[in-house]
PDB file of N, CA and C in Angstrom:
ATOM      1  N   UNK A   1      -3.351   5.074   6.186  1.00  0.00           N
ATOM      2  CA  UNK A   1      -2.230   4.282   6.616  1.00  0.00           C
ATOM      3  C   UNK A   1      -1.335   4.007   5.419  1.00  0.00           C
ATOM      4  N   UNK A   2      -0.090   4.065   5.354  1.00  0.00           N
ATOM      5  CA  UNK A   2       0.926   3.535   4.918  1.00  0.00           C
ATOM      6  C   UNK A   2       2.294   2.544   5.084  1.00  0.00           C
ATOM      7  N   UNK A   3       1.653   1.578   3.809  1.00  0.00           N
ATOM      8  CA  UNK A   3       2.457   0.116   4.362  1.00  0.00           C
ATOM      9  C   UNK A   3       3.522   0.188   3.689  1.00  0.00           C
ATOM     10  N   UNK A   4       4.772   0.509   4.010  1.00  0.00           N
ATOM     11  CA  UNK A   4       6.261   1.010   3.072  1.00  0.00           C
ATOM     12  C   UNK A   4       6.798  -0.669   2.870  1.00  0.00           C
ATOM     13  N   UNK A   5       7.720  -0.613   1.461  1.00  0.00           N
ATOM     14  CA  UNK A   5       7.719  -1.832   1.300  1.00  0.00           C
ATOM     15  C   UNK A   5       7.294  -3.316   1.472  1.00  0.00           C
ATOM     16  N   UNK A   6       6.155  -3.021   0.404  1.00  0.00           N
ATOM     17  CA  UNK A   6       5.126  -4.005   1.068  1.00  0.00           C
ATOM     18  C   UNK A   6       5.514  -5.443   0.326  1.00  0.00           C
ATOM     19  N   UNK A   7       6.145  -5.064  -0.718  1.00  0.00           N
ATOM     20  CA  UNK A   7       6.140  -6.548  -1.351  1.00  0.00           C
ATOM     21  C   UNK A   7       5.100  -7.550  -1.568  1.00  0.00           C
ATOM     22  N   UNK A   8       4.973  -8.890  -1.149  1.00  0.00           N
ATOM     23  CA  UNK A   8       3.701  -9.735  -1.296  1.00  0.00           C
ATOM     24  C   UNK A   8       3.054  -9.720  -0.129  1.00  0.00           C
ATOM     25  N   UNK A   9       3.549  -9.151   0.615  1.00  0.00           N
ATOM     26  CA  UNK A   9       3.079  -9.614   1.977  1.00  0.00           C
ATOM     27  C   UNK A   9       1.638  -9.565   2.410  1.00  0.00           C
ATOM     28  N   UNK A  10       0.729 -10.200   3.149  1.00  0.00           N
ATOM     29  CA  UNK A  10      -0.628 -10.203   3.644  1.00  0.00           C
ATOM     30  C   UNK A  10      -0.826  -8.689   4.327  1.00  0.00           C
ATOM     31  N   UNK A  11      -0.014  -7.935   4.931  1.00  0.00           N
ATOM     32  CA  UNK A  11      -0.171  -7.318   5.882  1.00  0.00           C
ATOM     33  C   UNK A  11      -1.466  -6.064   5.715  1.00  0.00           C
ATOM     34  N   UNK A  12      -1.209  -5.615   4.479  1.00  0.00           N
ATOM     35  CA  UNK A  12      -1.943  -4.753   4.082  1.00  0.00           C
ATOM     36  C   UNK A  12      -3.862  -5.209   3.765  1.00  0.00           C
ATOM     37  N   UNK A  13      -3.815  -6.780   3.694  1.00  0.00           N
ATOM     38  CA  UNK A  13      -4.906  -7.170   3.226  1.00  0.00           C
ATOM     39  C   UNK A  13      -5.395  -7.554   4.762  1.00  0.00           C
ATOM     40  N   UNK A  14      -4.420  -8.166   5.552  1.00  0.00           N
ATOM     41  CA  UNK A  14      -4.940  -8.544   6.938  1.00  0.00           C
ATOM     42  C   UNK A  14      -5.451  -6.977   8.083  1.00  0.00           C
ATOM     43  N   UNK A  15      -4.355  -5.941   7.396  1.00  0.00           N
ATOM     44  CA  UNK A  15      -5.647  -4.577   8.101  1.00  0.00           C
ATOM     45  C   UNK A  15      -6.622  -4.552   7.574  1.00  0.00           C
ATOM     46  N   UNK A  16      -7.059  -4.307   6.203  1.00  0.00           N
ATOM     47  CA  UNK A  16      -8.259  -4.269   5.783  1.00  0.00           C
ATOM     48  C   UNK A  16      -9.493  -4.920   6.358  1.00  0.00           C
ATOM     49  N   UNK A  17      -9.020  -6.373   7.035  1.00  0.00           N
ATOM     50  CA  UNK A  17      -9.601  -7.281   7.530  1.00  0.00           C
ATOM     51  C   UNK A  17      -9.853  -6.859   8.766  1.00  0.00           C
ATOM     52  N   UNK A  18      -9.484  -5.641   9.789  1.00  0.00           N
ATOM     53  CA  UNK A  18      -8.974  -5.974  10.787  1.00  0.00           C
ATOM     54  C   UNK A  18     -10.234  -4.365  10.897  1.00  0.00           C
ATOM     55  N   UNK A  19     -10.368  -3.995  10.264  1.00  0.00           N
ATOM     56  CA  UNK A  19     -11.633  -2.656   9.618  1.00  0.00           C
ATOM     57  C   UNK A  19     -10.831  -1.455   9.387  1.00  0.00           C
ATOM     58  N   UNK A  20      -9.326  -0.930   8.593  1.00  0.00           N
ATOM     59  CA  UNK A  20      -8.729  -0.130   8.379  1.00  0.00           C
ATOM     60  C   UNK A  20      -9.578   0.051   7.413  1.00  0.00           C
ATOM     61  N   UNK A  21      -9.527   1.077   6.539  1.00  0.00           N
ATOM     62  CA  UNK A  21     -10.071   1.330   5.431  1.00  0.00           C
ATOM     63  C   UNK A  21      -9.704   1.964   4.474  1.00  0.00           C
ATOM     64  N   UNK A  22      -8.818   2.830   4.911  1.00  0.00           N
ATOM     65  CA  UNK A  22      -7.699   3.593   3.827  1.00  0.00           C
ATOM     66  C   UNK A  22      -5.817   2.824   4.094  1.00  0.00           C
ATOM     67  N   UNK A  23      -5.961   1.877   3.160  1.00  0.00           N
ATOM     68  CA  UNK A  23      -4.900   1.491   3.401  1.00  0.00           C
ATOM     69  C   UNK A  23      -3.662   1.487   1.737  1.00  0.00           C
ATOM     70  N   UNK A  24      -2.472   2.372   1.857  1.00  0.00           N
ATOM     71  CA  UNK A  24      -1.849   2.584   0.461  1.00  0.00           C
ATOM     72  C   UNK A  24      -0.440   1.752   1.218  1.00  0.00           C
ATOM     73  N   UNK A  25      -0.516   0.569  -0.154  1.00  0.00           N
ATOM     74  CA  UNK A  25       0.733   0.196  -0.059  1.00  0.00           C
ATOM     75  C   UNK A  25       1.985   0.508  -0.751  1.00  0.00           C
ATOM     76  N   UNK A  26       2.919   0.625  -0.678  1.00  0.00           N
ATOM     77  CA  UNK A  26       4.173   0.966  -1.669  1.00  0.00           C
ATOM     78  C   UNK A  26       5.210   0.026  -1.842  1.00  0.00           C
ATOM     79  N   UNK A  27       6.019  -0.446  -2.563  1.00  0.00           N
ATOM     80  CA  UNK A  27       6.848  -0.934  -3.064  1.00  0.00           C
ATOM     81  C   UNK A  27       7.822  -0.536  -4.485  1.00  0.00           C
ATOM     82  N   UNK A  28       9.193  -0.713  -4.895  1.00  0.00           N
ATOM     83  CA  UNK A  28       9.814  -0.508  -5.828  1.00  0.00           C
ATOM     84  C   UNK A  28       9.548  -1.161  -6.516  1.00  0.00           C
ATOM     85  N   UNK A  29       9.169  -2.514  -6.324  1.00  0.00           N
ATOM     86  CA  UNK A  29       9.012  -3.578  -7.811  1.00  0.00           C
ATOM     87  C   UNK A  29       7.981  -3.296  -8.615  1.00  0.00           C
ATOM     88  N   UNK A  30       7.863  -2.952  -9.734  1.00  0.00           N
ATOM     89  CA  UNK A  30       6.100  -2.719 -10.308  1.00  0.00           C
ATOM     90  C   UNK A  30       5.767  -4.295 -10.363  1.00  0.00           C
ATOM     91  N   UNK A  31       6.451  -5.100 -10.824  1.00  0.00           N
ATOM     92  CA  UNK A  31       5.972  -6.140 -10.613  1.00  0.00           C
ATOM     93  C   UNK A  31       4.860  -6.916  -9.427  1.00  0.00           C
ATOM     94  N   UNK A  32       5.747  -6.127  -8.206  1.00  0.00           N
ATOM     95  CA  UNK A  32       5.011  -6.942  -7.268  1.00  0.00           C
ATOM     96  C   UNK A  32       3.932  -6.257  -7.015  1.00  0.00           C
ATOM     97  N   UNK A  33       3.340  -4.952  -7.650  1.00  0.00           N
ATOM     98  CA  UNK A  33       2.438  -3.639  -7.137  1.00  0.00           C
ATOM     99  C   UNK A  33       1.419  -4.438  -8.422  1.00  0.00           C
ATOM    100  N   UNK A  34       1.727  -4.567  -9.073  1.00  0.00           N
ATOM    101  CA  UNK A  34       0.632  -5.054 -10.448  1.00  0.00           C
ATOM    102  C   UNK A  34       0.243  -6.628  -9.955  1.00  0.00           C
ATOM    103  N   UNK A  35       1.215  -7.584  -9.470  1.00  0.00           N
ATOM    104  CA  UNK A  35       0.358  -8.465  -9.078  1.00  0.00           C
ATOM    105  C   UNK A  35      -0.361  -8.302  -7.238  1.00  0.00           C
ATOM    106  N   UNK A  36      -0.352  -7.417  -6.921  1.00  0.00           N
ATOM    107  CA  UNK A  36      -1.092  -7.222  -5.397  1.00  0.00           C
ATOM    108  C   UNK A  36      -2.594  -6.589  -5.952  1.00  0.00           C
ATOM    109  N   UNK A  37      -2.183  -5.806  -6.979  1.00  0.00           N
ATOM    110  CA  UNK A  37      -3.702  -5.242  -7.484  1.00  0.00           C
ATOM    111  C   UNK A  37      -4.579  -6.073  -8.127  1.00  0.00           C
ATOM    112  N   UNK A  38      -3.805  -7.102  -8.677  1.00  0.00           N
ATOM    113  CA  UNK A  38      -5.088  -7.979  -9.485  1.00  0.00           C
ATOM    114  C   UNK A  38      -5.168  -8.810  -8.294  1.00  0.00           C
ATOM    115  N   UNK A  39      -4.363  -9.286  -7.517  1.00  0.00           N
ATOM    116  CA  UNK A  39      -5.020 -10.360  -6.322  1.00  0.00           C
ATOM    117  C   UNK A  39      -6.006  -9.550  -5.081  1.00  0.00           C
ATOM    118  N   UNK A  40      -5.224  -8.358  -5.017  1.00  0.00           N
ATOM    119  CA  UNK A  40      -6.451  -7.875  -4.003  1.00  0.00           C
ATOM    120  C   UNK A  40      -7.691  -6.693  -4.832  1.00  0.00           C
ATOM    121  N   UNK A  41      -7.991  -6.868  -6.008  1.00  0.00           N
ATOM    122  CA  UNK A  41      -8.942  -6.381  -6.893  1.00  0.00           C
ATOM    123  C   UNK A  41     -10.142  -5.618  -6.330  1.00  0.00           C
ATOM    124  N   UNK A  42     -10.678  -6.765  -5.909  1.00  0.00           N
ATOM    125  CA  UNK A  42     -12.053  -7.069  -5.360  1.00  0.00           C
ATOM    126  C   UNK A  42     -12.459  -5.795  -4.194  1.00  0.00           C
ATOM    127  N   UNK A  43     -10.962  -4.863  -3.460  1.00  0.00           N
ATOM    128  CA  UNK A  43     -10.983  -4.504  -2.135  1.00  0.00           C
ATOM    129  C   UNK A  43     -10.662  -2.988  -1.887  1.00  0.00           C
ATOM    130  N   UNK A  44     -12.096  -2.449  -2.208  1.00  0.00           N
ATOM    131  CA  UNK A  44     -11.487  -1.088  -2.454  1.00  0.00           C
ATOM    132  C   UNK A  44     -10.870   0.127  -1.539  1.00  0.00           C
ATOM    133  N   UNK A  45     -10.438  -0.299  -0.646  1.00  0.00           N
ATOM    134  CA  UNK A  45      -9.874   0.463   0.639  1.00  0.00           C
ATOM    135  C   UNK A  45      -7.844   0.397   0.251  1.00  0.00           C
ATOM    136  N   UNK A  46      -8.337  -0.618  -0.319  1.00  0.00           N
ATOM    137  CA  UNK A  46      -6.154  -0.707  -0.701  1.00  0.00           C
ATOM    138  C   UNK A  46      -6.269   0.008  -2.150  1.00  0.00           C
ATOM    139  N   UNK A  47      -5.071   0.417  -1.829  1.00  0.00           N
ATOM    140  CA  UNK A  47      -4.232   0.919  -2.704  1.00  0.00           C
ATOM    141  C   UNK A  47      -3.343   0.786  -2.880  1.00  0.00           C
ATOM    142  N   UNK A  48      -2.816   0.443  -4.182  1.00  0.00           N
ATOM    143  CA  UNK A  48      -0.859   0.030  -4.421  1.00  0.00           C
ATOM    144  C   UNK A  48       0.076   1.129  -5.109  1.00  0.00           C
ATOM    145  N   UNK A  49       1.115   1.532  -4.898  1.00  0.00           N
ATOM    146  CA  UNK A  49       1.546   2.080  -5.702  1.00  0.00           C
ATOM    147  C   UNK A  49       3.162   1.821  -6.340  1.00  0.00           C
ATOM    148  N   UNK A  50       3.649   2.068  -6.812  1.00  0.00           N
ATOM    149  CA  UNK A  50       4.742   1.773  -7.344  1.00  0.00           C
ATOM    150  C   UNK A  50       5.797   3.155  -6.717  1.00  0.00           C
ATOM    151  N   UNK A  51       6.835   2.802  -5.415  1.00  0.00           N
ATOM    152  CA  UNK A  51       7.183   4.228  -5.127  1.00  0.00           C
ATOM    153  C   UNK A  51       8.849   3.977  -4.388  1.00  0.00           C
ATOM    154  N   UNK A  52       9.734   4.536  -4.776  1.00  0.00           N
ATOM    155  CA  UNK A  52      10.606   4.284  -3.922  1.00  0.00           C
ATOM    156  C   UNK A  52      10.856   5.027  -2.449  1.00  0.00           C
ATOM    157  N   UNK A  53      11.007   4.463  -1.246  1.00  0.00           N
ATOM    158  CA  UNK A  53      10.081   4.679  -0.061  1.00  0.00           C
ATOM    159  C   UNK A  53      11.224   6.297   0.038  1.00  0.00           C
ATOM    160  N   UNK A  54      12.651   6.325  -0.708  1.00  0.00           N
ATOM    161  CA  UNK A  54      13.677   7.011  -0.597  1.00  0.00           C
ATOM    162  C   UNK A  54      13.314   8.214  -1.044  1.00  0.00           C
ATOM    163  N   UNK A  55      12.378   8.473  -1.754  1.00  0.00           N
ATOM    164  CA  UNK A  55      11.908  10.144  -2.737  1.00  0.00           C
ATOM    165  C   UNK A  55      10.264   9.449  -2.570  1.00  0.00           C
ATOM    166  N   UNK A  56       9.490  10.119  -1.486  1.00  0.00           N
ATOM    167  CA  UNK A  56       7.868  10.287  -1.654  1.00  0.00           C
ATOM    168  C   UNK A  56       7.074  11.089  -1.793  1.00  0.00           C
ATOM    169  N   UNK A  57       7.991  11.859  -2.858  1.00  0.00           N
ATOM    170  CA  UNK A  57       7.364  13.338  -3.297  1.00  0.00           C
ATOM    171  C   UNK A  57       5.683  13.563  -3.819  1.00  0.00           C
ATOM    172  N   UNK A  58       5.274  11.624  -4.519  1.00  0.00           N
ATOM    173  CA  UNK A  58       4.461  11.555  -5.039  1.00  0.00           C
ATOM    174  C   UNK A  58       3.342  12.120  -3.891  1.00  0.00           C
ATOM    175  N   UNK A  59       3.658  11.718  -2.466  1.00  0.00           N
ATOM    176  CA  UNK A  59       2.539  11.905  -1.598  1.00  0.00           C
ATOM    177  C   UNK A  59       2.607  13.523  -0.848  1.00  0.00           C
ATOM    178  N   UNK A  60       1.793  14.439  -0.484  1.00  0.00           N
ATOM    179  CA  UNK A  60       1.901  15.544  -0.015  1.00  0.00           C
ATOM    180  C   UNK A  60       2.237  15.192   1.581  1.00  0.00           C
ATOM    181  N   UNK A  61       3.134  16.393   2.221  1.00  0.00           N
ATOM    182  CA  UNK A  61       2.855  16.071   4.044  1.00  0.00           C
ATOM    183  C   UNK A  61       1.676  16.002   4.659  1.00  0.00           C
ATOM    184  N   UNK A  62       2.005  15.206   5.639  1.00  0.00           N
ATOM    185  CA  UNK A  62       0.865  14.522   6.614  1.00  0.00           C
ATOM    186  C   UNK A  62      -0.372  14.453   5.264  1.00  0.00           C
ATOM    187  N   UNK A  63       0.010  13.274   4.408  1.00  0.00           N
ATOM    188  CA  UNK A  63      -0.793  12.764   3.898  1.00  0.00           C
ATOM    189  C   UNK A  63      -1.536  11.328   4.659  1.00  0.00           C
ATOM    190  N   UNK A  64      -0.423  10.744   5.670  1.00  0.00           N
ATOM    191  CA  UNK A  64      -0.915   9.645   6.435  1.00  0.00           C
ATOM    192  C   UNK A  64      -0.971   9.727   7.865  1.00  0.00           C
ATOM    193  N   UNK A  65      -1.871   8.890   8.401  1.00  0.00           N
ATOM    194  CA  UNK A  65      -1.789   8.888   9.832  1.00  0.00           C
ATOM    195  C   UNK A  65      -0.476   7.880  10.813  1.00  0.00           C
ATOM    196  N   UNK A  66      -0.374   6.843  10.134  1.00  0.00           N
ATOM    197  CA  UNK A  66       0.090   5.935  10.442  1.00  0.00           C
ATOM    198  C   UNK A  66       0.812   5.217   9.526  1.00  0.00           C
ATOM    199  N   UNK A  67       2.397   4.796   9.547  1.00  0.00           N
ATOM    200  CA  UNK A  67       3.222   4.658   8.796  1.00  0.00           C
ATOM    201  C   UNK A  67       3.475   3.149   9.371  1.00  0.00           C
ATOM    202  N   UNK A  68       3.663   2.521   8.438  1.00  0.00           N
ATOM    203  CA  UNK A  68       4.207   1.186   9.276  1.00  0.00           C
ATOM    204  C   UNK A  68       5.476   1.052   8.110  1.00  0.00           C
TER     205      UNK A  68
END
């Protein structure tokens, strides 16, 4: 799953909760990607990355199932 501009938001931590398990979030701010990783640390199903949602070259096609 991919959570596009995720910013601070719970959403990504409340799937995890919810039994997702591969969950990559993205955002432009590194800021806000460096503090989601030390707050959600502990949770190894997330992933953050630092990405602008406009060029996602970083990820290959149909790398995800589900885009939110």
């Amino acid at each position: 799953m991919l959570v596009l501009g995720c910013g601070n938001s719970t959403l990504s931590y409340e799937l995890s909760q919810l039994g997702f398990t591969d969950i990559t979030s993205i955002d432009y701010s590194p800021t806000v990607i460096e503090r989601m990783k030390v707050k959600y640390s502990t949770l190894p199903g997330l992933n953050w990355a630092v990405v602008d949602m406009r060029n996602m070259s970083l990820f290959p096609d149909q790398s995800f199932e589900f885009i939110l």
